[in-house]
Protein backbone atom coordinates (compact mmCIF):
# COMPACT_ATOMS: atom_id res chain seq x y z
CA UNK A 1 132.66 67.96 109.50
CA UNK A 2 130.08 67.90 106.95
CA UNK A 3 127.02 67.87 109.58
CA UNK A 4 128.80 70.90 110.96
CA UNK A 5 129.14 72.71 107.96
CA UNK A 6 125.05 72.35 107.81
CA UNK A 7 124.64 73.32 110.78
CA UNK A 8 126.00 76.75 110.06
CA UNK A 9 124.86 77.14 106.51
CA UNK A 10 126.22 78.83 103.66
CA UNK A 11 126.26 82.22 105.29
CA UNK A 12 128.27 80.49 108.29
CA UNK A 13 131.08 79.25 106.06
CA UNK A 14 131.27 82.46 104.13
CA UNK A 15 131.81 84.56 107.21
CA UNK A 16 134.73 82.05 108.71
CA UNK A 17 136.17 82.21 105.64
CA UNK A 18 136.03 85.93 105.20
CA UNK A 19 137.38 86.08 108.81
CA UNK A 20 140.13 83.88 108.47
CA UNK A 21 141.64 85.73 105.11
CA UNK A 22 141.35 88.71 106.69
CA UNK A 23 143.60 87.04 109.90
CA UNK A 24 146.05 85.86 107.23
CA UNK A 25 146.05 89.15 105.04
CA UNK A 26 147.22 91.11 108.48
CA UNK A 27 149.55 87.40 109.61
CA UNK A 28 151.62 87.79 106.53
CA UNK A 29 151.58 92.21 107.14
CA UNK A 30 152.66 92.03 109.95
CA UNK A 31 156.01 89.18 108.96
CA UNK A 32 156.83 91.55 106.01
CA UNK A 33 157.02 94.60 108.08
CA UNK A 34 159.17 92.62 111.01
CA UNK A 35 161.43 92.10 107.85
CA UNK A 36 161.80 95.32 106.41
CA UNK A 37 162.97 96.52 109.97
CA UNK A 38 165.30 94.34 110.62
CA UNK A 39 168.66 94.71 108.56
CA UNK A 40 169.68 91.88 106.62
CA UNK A 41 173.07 91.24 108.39
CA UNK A 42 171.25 90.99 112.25
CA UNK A 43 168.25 88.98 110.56
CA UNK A 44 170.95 86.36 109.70
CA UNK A 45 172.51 86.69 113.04
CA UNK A 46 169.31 86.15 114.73
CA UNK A 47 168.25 83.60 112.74
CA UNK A 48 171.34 81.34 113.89
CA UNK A 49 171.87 82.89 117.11
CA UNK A 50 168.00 82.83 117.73
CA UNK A 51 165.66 80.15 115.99
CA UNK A 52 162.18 81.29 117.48
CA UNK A 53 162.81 84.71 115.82
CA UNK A 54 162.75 83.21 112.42
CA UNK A 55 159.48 84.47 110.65
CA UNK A 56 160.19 82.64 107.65
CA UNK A 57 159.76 79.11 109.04
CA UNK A 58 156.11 80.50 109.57
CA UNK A 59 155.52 81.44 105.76
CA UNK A 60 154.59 77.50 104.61
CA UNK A 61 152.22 76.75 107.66
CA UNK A 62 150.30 79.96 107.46
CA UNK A 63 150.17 79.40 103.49
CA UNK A 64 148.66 75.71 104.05
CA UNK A 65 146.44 76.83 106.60
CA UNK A 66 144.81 78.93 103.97
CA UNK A 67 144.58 76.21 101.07
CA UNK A 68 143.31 74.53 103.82
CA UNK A 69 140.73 76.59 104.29
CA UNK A 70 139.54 77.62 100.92
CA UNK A 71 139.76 73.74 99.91
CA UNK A 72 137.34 72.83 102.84
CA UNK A 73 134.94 76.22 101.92
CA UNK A 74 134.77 75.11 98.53
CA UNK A 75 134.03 71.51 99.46
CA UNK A 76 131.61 72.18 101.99
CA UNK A 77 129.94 74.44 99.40
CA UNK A 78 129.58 71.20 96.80
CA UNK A 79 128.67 69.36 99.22
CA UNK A 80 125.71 71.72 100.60
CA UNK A 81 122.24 70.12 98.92
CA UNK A 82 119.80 72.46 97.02
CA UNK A 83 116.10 71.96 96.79
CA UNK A 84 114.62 70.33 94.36
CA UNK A 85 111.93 72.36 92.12
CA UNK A 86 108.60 70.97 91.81
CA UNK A 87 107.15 71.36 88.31
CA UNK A 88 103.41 71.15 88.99
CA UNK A 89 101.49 69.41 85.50
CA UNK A 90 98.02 68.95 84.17
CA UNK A 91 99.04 65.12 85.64
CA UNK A 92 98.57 66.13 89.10
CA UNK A 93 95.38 66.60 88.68
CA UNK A 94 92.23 64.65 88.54
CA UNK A 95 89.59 65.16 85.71
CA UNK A 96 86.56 66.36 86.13
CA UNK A 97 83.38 64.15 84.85
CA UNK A 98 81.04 66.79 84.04
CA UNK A 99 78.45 63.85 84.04
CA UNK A 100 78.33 63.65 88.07
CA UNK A 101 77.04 67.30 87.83
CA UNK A 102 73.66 68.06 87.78
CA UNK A 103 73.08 69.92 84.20
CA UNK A 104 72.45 73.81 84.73
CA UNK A 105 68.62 75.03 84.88
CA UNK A 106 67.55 77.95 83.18
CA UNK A 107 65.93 80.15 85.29
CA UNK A 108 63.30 82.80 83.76
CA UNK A 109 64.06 86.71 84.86
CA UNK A 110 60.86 88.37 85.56
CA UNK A 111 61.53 92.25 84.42
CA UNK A 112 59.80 94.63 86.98
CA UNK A 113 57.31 96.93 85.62
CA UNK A 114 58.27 100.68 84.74
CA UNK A 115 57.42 103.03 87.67
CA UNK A 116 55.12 105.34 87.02
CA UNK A 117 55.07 109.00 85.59
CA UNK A 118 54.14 111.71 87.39
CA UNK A 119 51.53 113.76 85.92
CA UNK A 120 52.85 117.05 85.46
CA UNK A 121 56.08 116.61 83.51
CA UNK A 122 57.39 120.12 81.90
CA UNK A 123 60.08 120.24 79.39
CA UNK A 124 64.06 120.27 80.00
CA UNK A 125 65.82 123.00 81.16
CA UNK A 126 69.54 124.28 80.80
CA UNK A 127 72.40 124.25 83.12
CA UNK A 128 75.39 126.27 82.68
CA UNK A 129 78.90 124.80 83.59
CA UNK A 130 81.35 126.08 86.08
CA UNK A 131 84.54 127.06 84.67
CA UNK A 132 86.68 123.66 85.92
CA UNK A 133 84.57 120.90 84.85
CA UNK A 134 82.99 119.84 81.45
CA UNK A 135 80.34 121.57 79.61
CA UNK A 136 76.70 120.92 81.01
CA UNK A 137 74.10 120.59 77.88
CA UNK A 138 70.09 121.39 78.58
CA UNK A 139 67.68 122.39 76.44
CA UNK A 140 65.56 125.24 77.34
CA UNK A 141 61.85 124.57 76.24
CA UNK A 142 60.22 126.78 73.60
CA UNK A 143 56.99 127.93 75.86
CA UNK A 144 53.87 129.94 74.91
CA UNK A 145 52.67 132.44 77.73
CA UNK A 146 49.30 132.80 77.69
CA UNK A 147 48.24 129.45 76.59
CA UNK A 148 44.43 128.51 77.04
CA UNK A 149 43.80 126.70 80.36
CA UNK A 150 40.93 124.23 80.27
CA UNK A 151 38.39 124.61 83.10
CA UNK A 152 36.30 122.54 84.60
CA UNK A 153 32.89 123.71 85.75
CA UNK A 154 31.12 122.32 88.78
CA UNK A 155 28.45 123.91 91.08
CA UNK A 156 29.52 126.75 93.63
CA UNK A 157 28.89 126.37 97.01
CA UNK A 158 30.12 128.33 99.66
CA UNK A 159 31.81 125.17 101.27
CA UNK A 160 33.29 124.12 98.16
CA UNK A 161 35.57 127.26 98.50
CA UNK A 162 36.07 126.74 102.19
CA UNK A 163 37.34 123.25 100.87
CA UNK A 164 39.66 124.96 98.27
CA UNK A 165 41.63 127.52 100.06
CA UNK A 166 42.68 124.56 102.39
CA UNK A 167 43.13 121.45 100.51
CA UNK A 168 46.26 121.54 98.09
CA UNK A 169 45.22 121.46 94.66
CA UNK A 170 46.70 119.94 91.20
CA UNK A 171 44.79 121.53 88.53
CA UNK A 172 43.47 124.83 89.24
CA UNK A 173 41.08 127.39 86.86
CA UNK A 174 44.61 129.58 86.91
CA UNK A 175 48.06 128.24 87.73
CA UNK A 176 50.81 129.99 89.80
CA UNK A 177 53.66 131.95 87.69
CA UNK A 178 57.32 132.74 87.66
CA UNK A 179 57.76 136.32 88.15
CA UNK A 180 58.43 136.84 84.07
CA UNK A 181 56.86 133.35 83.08
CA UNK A 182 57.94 129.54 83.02
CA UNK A 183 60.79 130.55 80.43
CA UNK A 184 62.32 132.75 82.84
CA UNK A 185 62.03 130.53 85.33
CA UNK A 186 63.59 127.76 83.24
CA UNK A 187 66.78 129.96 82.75
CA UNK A 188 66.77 130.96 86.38
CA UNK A 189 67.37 127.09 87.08
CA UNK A 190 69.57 126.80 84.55
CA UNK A 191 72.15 129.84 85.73
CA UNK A 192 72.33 128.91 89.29
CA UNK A 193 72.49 124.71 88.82
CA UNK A 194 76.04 123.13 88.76
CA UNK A 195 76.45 119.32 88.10
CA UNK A 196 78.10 117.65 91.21
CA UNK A 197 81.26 116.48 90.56
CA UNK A 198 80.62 113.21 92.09
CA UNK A 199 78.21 112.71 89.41
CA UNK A 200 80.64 113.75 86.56
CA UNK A 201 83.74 111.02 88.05
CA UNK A 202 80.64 108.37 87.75
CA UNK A 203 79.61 109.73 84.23
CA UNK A 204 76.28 109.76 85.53
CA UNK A 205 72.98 111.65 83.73
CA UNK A 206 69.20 111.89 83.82
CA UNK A 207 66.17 113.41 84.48
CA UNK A 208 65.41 114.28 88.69
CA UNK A 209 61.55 114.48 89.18
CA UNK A 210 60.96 117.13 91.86
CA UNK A 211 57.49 117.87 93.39
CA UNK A 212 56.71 121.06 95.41
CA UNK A 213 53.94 122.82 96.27
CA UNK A 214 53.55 126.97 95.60
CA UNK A 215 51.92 128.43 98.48
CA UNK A 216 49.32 131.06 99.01
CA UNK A 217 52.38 133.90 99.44
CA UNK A 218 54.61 132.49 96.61
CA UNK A 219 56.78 130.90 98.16
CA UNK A 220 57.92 127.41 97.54
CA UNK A 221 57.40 124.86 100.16
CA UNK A 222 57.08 120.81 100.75
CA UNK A 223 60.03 119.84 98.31
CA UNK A 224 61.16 116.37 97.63
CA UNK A 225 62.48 114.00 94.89
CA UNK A 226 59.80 111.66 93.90
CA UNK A 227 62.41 109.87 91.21
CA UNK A 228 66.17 110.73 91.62
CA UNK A 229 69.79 109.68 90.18
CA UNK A 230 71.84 109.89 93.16
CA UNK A 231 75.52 110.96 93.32
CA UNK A 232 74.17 114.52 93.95
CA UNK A 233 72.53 115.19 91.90
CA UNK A 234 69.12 115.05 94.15
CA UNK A 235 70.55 117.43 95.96
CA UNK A 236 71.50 119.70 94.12
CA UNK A 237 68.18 120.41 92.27
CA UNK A 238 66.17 120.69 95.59
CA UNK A 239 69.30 123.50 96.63
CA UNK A 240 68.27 125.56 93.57
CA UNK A 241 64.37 125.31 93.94
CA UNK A 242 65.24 126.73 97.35
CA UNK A 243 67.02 129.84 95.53
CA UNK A 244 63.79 130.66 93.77
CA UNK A 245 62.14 133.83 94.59
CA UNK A 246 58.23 133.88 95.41
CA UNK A 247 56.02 132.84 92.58
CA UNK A 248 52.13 134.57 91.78
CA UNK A 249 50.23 132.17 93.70
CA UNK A 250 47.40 130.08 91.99
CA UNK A 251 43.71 130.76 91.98
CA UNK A 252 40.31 128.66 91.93
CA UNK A 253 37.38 130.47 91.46
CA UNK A 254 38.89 133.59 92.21
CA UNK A 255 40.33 133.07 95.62
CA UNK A 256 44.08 132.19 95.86
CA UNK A 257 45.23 128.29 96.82
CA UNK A 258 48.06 126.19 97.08
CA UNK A 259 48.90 124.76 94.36
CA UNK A 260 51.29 121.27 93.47
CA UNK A 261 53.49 121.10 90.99
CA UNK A 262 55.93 118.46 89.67
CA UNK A 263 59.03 119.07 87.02
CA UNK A 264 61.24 116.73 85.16
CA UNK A 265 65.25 118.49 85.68
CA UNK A 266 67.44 116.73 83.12
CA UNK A 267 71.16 116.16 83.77
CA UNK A 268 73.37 115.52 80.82
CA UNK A 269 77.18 115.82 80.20
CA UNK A 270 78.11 116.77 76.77
């Protein structure tokens, strides 16, 4: 009996014996109704004249069925074994001798070397913030117009110019200008350039180094990030220099050249 009980489990037993009340609940409805329906005088008539119709000799069988039942359920339910936990301790496990090891070797880090500047570095500029994100600081640099431009003299040849109007040229006797001057130029950046919003979830800042070259018309050209941040933030500053309207071109020795430039666009969030 007992392998049998373990064979169905718990949830076996519970549903016989869930079944089986529920079989005696309705047995014993369905005697008390027969009773009520039949008057008392033919119920005792019956009873002698007819033994099988007697419900009540049922009423002790079906009542020790049940005990029956619920005494075996309850057993069984003992009887049932329950795992054992298994408390894991430091004791189950072996020590370490930190002497079979071999001890730990310090290892020198060799620090690479700063990259290099460019030469042309100009001061910051501002940015002004869009409405739904946080406020962009940049300083706008305090510059001079007009500012004494040191020239180098060499001898004039007629191929030396040939050489200048193609070659693009760093330093130059008079450098190309913002329509209204560098100043206005620095503010032009700084109303048009919005900080990515990639780079304000990953909090990050910095200066983007951007190199371009101003051609003989004004216009911008040959733009690229020589040092960048990422997270947009490239991007963005070569989207802006795009924006800019045509610059007075640069001259050497009185004829007009291209002319390269390189400017420092800080990122900061306040």
């Amino acid at each position: 009996m007992i392998e049998i009980l373990k064979t169905i489990g718990l949830e076996g037993v519970l549903i016989i014996f869930v079944v089986t009340l529920i079989g005696l609940v309705q047995t014993f409805r369905i005697i008390i109704r027969k009773r009520e329906e039949t008057p008392p005088e033919d119920r005792q008539d019956l009873q002698k004249k007819y033994d099988s119709v007697n419900l009540n000799k049922f009423t002790n069988f079906f009542r020790l069925i049940g005990i029956s039942i619920t005494m075996v359920t309850v057993f069984a339910a003992f009887e049932t074994p329950t795992p054992n936990t298994v408390i894991m301790t430091l004791e189950n496990y072996k020590s370490i001798d930190e002497s079979e090891y071999d001890s730990i070797i310090a290892i020198d880090i060799i620090k690479p070397l700063p990259k290099p500047v460019p030469k042309f570095i100009p001061e910051n500029i501002e940015v002004v913030e869009e409405d739904d994100i946080p406020d962009v600081e940049f300083d706008i640099p305090e510059f001079v117009e007009g500012e004494a431009i040191e020239v180098v003299e060499d001898d004039y040849t007629a191929e030396s110019d040939e050489k200048v109007e193609e070659e693009i040229l760093d330093i130059v006797q008079k450098t190309a200008e913002f329509p209204g001057g560098l100043g206005k130029f620095y503010k032009f950046l700084g109303k048009n350039i919005k900080y990515p919003r990639q780079a304000q979830r990953m909090n990050v800042t910095g200066k983007v180094y951007v190199q371009f070259v101003i051609g003989k018309d004004g216009s911008i050209t040959d733009m690229k990030v020589v040092k960048g941040l990422g997270a947009g933030l490239d991007e963005e500053a070569l989207r802006v220099l795009k924006l800019s309207p045509k610059w007075s071109p640069a001259e050497q020795r009185g004829r007009i050249v291209r002319q390269r430039m390189v400017i420092p666009i800080s990122f900061k969030l306040n």
